[in-house]
PDB file of N, CA and C in Angstrom:
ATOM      1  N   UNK A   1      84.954   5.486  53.247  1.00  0.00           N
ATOM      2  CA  UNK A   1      84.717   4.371  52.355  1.00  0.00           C
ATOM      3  C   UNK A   1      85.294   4.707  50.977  1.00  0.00           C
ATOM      4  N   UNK A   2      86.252   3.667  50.588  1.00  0.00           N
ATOM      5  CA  UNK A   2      86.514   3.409  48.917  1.00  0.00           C
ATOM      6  C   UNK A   2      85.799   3.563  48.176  1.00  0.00           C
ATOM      7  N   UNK A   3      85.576   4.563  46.844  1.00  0.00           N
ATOM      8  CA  UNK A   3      84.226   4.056  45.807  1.00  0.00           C
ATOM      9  C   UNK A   3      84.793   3.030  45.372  1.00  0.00           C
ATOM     10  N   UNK A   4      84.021   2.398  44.015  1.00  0.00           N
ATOM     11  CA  UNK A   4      84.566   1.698  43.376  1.00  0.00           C
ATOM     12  C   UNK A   4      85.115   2.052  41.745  1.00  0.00           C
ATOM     13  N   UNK A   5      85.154   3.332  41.580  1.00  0.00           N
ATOM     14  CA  UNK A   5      85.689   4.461  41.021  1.00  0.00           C
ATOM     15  C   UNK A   5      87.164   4.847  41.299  1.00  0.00           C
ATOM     16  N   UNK A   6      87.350   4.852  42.621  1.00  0.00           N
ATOM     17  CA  UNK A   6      88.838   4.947  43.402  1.00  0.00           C
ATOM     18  C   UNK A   6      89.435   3.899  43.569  1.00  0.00           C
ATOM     19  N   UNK A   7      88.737   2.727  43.445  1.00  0.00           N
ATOM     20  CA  UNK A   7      90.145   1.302  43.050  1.00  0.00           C
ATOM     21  C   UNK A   7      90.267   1.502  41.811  1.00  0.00           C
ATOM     22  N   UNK A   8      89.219   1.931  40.752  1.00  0.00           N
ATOM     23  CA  UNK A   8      89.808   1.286  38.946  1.00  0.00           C
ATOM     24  C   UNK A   8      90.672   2.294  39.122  1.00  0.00           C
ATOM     25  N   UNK A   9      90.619   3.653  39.192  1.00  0.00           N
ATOM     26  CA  UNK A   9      91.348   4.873  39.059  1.00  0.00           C
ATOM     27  C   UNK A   9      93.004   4.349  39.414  1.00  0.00           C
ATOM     28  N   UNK A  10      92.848   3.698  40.980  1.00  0.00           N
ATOM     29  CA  UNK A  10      94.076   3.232  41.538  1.00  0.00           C
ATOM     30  C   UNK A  10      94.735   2.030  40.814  1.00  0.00           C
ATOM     31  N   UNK A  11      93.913   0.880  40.328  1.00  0.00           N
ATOM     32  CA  UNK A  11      94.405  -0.046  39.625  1.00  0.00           C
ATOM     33  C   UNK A  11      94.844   0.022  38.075  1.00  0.00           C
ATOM     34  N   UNK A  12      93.802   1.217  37.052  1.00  0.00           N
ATOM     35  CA  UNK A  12      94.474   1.369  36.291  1.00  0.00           C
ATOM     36  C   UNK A  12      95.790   2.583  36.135  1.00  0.00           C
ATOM     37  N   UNK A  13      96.047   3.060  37.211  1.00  0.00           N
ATOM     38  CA  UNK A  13      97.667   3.638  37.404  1.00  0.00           C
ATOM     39  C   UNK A  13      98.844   2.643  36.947  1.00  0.00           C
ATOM     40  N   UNK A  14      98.550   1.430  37.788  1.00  0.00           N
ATOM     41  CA  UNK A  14      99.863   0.604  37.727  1.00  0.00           C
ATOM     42  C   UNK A  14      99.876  -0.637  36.491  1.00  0.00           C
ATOM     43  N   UNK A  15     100.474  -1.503  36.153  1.00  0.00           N
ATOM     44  CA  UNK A  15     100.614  -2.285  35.240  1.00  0.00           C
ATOM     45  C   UNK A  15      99.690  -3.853  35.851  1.00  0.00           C
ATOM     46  N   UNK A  16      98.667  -4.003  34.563  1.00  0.00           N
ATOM     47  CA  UNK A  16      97.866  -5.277  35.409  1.00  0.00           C
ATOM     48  C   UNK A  16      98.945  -6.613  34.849  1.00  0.00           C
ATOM     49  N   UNK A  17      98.858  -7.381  36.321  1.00  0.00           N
ATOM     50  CA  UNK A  17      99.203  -8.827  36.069  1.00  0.00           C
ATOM     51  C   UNK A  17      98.944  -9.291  37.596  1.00  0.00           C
ATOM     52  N   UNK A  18      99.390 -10.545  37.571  1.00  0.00           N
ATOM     53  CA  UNK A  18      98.584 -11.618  38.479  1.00  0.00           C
ATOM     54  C   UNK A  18      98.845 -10.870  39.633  1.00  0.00           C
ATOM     55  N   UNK A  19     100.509  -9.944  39.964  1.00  0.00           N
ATOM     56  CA  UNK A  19     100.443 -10.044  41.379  1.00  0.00           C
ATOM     57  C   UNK A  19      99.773  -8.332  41.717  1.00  0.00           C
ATOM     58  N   UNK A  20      99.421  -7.626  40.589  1.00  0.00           N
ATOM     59  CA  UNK A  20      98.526  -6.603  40.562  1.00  0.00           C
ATOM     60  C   UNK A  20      97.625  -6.807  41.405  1.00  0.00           C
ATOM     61  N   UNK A  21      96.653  -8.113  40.610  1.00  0.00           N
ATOM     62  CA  UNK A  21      95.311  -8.146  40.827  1.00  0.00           C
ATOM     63  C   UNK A  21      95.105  -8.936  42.636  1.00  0.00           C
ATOM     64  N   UNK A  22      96.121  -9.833  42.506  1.00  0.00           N
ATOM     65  CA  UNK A  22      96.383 -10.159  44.162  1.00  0.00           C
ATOM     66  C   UNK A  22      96.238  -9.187  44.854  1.00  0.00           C
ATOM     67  N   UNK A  23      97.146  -8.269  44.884  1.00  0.00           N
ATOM     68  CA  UNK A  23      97.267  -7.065  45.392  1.00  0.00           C
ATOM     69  C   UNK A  23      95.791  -6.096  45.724  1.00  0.00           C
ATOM     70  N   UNK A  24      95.335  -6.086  44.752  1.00  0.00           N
ATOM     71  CA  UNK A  24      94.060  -5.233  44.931  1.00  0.00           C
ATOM     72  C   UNK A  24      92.854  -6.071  45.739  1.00  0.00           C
ATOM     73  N   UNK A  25      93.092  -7.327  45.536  1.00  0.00           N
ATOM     74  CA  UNK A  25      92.109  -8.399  45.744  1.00  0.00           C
ATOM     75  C   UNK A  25      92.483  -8.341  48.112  1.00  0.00           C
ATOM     76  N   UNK A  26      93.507  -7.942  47.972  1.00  0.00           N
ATOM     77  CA  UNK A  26      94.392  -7.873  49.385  1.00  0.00           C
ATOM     78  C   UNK A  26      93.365  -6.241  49.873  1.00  0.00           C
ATOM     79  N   UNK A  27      94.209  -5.288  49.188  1.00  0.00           N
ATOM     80  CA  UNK A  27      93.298  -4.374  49.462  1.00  0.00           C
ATOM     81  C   UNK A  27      91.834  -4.030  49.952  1.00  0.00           C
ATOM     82  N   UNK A  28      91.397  -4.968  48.661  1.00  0.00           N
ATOM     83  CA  UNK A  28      89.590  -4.716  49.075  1.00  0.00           C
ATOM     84  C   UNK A  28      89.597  -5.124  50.267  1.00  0.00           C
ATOM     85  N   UNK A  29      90.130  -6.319  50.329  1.00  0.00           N
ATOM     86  CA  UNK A  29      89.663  -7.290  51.421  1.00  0.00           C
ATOM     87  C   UNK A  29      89.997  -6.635  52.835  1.00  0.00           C
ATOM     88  N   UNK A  30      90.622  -6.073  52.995  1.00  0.00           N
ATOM     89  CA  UNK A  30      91.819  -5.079  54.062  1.00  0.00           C
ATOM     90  C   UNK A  30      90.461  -4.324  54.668  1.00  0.00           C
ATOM     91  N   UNK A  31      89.928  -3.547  53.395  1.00  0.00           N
ATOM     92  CA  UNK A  31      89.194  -2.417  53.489  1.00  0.00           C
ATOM     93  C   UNK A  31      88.015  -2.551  53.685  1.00  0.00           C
ATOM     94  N   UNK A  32      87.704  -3.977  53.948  1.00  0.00           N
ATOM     95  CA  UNK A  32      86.254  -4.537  54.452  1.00  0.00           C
ATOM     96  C   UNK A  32      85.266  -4.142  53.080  1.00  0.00           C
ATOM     97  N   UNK A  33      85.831  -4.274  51.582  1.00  0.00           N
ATOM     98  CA  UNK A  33      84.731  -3.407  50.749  1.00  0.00           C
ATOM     99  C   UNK A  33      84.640  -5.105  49.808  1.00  0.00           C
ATOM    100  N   UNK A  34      84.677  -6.234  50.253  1.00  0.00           N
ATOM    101  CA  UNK A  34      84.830  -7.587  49.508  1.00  0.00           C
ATOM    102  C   UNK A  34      83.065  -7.716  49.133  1.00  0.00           C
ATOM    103  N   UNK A  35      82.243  -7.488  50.012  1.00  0.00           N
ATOM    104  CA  UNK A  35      80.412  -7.451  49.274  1.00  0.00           C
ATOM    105  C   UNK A  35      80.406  -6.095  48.162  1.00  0.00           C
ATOM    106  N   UNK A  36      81.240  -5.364  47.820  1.00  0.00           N
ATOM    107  CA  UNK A  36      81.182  -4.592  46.956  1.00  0.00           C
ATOM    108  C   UNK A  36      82.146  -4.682  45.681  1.00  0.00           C
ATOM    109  N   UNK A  37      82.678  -6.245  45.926  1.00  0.00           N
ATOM    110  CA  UNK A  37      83.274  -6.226  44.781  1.00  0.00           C
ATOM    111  C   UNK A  37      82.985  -6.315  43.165  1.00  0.00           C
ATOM    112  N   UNK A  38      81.600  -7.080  43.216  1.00  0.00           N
ATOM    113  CA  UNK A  38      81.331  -6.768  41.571  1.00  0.00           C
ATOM    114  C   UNK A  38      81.164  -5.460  40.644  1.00  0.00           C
ATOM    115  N   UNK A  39      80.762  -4.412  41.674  1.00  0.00           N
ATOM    116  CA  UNK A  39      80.910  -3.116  41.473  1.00  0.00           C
ATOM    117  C   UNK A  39      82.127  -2.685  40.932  1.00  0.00           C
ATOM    118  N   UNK A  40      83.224  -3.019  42.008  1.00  0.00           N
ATOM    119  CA  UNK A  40      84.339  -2.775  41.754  1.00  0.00           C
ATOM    120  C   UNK A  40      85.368  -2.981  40.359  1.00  0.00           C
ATOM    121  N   UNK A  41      85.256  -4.157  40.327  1.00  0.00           N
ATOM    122  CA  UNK A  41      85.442  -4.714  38.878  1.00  0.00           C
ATOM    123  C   UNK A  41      84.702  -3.905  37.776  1.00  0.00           C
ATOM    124  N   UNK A  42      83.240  -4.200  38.053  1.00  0.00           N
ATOM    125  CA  UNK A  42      82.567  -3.455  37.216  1.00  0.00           C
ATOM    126  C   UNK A  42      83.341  -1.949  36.999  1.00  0.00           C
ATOM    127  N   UNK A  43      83.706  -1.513  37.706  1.00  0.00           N
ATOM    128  CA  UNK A  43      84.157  -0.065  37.448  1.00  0.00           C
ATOM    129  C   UNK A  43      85.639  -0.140  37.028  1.00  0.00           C
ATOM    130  N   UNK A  44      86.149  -1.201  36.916  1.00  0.00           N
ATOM    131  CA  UNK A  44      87.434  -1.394  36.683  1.00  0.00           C
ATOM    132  C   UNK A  44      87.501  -1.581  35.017  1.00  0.00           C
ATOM    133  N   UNK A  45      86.476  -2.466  34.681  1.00  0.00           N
ATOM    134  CA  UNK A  45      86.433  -2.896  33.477  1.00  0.00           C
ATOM    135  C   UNK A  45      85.803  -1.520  32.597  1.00  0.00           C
ATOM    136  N   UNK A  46      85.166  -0.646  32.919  1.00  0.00           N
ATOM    137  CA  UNK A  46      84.829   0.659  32.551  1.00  0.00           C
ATOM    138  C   UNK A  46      85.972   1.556  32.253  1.00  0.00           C
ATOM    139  N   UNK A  47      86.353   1.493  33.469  1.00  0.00           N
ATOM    140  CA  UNK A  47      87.993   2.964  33.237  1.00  0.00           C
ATOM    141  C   UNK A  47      88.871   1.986  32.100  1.00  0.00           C
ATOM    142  N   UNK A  48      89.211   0.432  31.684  1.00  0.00           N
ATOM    143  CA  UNK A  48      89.921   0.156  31.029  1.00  0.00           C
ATOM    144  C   UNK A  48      89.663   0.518  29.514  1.00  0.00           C
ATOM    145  N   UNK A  49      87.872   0.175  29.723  1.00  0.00           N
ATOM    146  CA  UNK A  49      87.357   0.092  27.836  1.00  0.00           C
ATOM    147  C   UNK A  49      87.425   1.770  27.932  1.00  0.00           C
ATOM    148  N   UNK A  50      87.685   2.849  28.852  1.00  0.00           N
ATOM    149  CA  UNK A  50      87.239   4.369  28.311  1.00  0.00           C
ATOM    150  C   UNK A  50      89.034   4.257  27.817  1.00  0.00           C
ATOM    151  N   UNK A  51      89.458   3.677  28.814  1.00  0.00           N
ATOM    152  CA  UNK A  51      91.001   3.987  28.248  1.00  0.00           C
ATOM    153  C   UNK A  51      91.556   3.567  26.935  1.00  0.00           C
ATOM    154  N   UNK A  52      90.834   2.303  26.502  1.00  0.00           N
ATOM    155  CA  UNK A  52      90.817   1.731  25.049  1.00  0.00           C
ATOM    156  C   UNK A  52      90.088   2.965  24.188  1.00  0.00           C
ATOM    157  N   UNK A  53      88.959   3.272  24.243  1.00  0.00           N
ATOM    158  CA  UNK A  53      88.549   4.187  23.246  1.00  0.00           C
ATOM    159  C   UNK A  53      87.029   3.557  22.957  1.00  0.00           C
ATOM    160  N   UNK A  54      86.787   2.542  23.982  1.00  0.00           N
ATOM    161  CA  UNK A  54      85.507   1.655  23.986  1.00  0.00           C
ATOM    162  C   UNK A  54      84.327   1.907  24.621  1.00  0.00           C
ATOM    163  N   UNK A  55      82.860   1.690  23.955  1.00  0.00           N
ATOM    164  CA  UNK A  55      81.885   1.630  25.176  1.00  0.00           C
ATOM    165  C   UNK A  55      81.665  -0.204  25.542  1.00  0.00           C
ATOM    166  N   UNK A  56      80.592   0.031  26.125  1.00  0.00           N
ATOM    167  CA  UNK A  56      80.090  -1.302  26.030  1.00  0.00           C
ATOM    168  C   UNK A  56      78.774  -1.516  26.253  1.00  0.00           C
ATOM    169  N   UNK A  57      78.193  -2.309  24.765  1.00  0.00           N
ATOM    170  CA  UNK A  57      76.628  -2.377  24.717  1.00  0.00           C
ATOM    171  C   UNK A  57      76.581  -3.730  25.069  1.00  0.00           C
ATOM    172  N   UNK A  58      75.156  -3.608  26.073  1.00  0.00           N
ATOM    173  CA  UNK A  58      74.810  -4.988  26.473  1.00  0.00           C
ATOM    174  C   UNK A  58      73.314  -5.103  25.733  1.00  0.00           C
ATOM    175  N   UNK A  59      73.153  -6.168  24.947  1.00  0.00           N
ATOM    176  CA  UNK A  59      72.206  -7.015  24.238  1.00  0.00           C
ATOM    177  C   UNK A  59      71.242  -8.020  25.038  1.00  0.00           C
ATOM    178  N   UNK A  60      70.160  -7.628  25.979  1.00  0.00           N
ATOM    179  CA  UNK A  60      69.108  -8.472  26.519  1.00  0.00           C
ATOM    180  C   UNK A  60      68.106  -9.120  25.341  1.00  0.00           C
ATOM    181  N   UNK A  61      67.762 -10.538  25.466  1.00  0.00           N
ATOM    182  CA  UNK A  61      66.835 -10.945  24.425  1.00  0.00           C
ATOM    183  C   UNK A  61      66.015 -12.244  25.271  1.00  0.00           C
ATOM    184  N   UNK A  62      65.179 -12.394  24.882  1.00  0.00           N
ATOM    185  CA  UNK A  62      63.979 -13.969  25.353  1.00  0.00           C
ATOM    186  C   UNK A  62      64.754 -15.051  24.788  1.00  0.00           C
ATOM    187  N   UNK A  63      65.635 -14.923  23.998  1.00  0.00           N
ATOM    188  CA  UNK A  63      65.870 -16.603  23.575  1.00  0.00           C
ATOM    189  C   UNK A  63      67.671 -15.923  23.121  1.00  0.00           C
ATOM    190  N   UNK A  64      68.621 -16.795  23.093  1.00  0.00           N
ATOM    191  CA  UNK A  64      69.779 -16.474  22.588  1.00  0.00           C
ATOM    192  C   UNK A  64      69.485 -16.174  20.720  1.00  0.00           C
ATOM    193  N   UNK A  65      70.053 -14.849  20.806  1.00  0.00           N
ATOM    194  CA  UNK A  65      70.226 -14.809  19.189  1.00  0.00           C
ATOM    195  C   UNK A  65      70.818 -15.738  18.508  1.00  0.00           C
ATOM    196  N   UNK A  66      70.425 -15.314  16.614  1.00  0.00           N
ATOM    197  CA  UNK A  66      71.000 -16.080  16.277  1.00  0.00           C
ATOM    198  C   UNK A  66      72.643 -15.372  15.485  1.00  0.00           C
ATOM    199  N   UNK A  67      73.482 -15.811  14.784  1.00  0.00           N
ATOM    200  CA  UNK A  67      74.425 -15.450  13.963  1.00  0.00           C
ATOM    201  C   UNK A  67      74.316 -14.711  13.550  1.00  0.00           C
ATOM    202  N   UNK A  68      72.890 -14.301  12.776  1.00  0.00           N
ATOM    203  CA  UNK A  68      72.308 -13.454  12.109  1.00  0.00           C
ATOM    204  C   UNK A  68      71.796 -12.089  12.616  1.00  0.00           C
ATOM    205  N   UNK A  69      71.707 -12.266  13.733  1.00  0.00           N
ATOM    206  CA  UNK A  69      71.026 -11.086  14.922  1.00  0.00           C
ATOM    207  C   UNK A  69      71.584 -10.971  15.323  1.00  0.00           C
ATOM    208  N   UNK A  70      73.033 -11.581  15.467  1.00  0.00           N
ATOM    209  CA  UNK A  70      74.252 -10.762  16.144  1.00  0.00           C
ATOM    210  C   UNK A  70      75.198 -10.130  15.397  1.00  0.00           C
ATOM    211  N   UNK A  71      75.238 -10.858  13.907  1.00  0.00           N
ATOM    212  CA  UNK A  71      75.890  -9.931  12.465  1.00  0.00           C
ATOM    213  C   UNK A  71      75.253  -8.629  12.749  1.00  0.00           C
ATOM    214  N   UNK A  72      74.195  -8.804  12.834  1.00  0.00           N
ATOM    215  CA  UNK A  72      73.063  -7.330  12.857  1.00  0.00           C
ATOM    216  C   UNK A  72      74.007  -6.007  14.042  1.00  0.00           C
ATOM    217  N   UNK A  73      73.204  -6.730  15.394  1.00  0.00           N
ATOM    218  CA  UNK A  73      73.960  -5.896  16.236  1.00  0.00           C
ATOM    219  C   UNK A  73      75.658  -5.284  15.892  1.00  0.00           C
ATOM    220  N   UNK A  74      76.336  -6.268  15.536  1.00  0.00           N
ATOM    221  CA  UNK A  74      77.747  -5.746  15.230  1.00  0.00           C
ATOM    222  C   UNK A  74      78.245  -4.966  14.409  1.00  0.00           C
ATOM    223  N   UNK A  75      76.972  -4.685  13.147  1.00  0.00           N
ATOM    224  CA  UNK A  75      77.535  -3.746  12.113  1.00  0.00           C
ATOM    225  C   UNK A  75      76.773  -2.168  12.881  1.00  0.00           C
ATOM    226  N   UNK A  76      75.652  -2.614  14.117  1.00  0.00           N
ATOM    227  CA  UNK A  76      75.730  -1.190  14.113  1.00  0.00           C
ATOM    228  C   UNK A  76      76.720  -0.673  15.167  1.00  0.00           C
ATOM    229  N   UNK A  77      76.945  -1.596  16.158  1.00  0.00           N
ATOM    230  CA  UNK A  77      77.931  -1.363  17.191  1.00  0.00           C
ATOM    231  C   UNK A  77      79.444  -2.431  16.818  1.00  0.00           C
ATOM    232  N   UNK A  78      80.402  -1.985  16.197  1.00  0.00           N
ATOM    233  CA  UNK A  78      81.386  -2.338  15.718  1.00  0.00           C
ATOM    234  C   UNK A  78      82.346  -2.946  17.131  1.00  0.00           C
ATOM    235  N   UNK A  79      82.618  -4.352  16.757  1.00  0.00           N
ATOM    236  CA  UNK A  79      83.728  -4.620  17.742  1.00  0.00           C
ATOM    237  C   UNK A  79      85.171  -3.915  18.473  1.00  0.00           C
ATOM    238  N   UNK A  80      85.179  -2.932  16.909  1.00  0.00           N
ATOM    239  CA  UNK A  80      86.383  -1.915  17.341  1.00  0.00           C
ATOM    240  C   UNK A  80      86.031  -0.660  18.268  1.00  0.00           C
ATOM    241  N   UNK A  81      84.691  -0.415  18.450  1.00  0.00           N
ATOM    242  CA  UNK A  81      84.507   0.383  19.639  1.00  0.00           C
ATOM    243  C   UNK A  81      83.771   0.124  20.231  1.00  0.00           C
ATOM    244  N   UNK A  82      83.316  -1.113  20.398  1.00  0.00           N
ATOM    245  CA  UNK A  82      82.523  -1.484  21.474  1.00  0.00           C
ATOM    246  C   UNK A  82      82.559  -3.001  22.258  1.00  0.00           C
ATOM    247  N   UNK A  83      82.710  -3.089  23.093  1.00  0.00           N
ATOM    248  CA  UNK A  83      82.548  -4.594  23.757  1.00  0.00           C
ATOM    249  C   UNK A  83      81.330  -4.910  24.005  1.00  0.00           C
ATOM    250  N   UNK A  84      80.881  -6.239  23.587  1.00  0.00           N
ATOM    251  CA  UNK A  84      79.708  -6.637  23.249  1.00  0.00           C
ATOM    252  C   UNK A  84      79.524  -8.018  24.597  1.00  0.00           C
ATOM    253  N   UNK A  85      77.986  -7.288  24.975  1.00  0.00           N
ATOM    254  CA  UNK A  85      77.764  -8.697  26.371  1.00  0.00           C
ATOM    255  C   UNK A  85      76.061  -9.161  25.794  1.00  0.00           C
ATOM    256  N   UNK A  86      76.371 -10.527  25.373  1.00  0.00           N
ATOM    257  CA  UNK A  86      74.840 -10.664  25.005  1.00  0.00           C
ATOM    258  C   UNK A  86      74.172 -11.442  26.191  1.00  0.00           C
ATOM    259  N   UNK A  87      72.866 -11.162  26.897  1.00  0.00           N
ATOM    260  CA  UNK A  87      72.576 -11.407  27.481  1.00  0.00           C
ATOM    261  C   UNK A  87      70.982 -12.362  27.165  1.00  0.00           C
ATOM    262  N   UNK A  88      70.497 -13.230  28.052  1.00  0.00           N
ATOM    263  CA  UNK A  88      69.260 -13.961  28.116  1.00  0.00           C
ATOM    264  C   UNK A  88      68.158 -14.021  29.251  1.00  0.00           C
ATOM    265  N   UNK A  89      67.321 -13.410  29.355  1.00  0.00           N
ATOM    266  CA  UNK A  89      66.344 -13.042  30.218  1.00  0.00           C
ATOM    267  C   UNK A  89      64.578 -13.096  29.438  1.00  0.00           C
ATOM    268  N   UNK A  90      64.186 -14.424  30.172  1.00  0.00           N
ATOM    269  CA  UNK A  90      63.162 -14.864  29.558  1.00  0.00           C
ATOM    270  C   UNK A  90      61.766 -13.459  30.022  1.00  0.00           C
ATOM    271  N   UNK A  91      62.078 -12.784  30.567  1.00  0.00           N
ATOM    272  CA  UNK A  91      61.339 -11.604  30.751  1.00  0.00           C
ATOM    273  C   UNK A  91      61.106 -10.380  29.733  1.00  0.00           C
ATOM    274  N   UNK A  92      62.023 -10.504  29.044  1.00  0.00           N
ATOM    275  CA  UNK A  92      61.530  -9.920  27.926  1.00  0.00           C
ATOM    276  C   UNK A  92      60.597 -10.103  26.964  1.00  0.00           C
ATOM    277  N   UNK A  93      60.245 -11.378  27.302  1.00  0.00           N
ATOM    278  CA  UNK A  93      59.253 -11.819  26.054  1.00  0.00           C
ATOM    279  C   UNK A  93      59.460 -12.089  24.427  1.00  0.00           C
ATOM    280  N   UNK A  94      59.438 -11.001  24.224  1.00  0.00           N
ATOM    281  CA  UNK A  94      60.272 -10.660  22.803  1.00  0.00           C
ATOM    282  C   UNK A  94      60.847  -9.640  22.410  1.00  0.00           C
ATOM    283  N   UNK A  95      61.782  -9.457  21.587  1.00  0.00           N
ATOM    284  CA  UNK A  95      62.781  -8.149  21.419  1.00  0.00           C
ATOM    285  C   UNK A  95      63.375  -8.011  21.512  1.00  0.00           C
ATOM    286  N   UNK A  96      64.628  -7.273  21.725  1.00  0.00           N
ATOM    287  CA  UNK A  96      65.708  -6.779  22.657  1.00  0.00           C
ATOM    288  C   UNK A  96      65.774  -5.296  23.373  1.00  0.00           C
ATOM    289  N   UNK A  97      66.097  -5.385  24.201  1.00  0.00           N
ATOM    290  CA  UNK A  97      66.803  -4.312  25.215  1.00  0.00           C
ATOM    291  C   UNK A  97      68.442  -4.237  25.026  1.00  0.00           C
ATOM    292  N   UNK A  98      68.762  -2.890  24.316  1.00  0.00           N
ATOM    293  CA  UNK A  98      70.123  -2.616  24.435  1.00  0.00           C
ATOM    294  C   UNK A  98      70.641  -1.071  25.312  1.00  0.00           C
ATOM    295  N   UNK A  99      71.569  -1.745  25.950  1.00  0.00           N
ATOM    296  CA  UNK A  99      72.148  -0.756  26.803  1.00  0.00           C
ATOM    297  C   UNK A  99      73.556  -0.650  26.517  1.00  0.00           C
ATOM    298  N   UNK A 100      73.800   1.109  26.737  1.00  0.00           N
ATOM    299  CA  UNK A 100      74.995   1.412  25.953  1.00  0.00           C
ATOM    300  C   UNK A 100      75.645   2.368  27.337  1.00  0.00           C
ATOM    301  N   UNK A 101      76.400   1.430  27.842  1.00  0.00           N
ATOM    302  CA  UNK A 101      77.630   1.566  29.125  1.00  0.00           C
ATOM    303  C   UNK A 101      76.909   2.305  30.106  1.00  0.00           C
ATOM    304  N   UNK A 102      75.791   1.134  30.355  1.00  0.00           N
ATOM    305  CA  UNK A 102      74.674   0.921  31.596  1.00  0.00           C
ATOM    306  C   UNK A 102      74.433   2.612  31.519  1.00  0.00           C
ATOM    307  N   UNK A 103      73.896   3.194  30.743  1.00  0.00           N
ATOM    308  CA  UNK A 103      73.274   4.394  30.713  1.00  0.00           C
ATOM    309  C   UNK A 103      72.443   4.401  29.638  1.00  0.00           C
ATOM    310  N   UNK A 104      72.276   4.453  28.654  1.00  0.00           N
ATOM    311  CA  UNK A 104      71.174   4.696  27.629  1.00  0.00           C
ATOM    312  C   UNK A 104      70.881   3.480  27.222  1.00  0.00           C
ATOM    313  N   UNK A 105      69.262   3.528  26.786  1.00  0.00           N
ATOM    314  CA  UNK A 105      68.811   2.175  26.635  1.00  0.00           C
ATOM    315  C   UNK A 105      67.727   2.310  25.913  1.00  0.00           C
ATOM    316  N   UNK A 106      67.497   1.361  24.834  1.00  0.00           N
ATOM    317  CA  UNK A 106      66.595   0.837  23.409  1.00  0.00           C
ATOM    318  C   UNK A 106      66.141   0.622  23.840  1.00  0.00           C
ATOM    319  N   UNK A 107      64.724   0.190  24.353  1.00  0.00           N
ATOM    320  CA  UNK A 107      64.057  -0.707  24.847  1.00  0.00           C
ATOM    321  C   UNK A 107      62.989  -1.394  23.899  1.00  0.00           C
ATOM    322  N   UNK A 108      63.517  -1.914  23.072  1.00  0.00           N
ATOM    323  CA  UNK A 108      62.021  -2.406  21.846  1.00  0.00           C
ATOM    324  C   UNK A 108      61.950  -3.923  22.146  1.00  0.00           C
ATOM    325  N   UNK A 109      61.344  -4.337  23.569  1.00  0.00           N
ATOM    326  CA  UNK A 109      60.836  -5.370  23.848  1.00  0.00           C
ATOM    327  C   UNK A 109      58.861  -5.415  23.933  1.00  0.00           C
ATOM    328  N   UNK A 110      59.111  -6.849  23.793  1.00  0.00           N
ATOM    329  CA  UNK A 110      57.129  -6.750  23.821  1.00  0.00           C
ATOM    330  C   UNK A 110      56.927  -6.825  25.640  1.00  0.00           C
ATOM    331  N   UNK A 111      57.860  -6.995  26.484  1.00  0.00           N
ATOM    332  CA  UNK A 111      57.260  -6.027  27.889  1.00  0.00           C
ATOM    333  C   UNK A 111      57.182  -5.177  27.927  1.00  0.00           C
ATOM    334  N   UNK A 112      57.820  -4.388  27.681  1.00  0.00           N
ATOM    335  CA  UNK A 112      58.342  -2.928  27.353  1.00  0.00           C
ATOM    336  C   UNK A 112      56.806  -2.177  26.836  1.00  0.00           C
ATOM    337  N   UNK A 113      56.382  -2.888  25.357  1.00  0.00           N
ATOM    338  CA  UNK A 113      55.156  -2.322  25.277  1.00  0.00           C
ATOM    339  C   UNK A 113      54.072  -2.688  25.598  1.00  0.00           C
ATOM    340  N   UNK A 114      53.908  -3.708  26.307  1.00  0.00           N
ATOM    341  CA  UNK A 114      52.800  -3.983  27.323  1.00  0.00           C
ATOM    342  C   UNK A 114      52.541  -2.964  28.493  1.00  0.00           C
ATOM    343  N   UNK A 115      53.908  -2.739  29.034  1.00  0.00           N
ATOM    344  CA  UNK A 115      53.904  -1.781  30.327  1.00  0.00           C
ATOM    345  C   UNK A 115      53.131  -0.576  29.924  1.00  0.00           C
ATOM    346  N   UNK A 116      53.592   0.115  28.824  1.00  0.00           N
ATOM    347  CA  UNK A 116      53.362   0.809  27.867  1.00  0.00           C
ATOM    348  C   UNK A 116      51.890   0.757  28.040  1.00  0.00           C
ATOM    349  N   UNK A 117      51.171   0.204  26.946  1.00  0.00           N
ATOM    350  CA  UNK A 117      49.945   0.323  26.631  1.00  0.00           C
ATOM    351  C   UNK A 117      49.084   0.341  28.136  1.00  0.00           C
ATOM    352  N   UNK A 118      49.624  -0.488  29.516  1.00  0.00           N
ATOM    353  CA  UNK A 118      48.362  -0.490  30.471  1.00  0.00           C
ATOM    354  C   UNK A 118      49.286   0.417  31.539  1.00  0.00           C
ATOM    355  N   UNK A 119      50.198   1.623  31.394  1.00  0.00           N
ATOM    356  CA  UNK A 119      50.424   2.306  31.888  1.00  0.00           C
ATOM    357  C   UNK A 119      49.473   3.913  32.261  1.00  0.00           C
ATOM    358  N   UNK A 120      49.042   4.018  33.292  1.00  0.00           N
ATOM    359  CA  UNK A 120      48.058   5.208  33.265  1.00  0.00           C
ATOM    360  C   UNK A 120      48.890   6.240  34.079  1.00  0.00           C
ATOM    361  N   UNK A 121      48.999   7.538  32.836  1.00  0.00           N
ATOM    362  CA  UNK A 121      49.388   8.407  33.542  1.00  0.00           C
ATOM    363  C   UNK A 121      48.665   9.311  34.807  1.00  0.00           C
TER     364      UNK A 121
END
């Protein structure tokens, strides 16, 4: 089995354009790995931003920010090294959850400290 580590690796070798991505889109499909494609991508879009010099923080919140809360986020995570995904998930309640290239993560939501407080070790 293909990871999905070993297509970005393979796709970012060659030069992307339409008949690239055909191409790979041929591949997966070849290789029976097409239910694993968001992964794939996902890992594609990773090897490109490491190759830029980029991470990428994702922004979970209860309600869409505003202008102001996203000025915020951007001066601490700068557009020039980071790609920014704001996200909306009424499960948070309140706060945000930020994750920095699906590995480290803020968690200063009010679920977060609910879990918290009726958590028994």
């Amino acid at each position: 089995m293909i990871t999905p580590r070993a297509y970005a690796e393979a796709f970012a070798v060659g030069r992307v354009s339409d008949v690239a991505i055909e191409k790979m889109v041929r591949v997966i499909r070849k290789n029976g790995d097409w239910s694993r494609r968001e992964k794939i991508v996902a890992a594609i879009e990773a090897a490109a931003r490491a190759h830029a010099g980029k991470s990428l923080v994702i922004v979970e919140s209860a309600r869409p920010l505003t202008a102001a809360q996203r000025a915020m986020i951007e001066t601490r995570f700068p557009t020039q090294q980071f790609d920014q995904e704001y996200r909306t998930n009424p499960e948070v309640v309140a706060g945000v959850r930020i994750e920095i290239n699906r590995e480290s993560q803020i968690d200063a939501t009010l679920a977060s400290a609910i879990r918290k407080m009726f958590h028994k070790p």
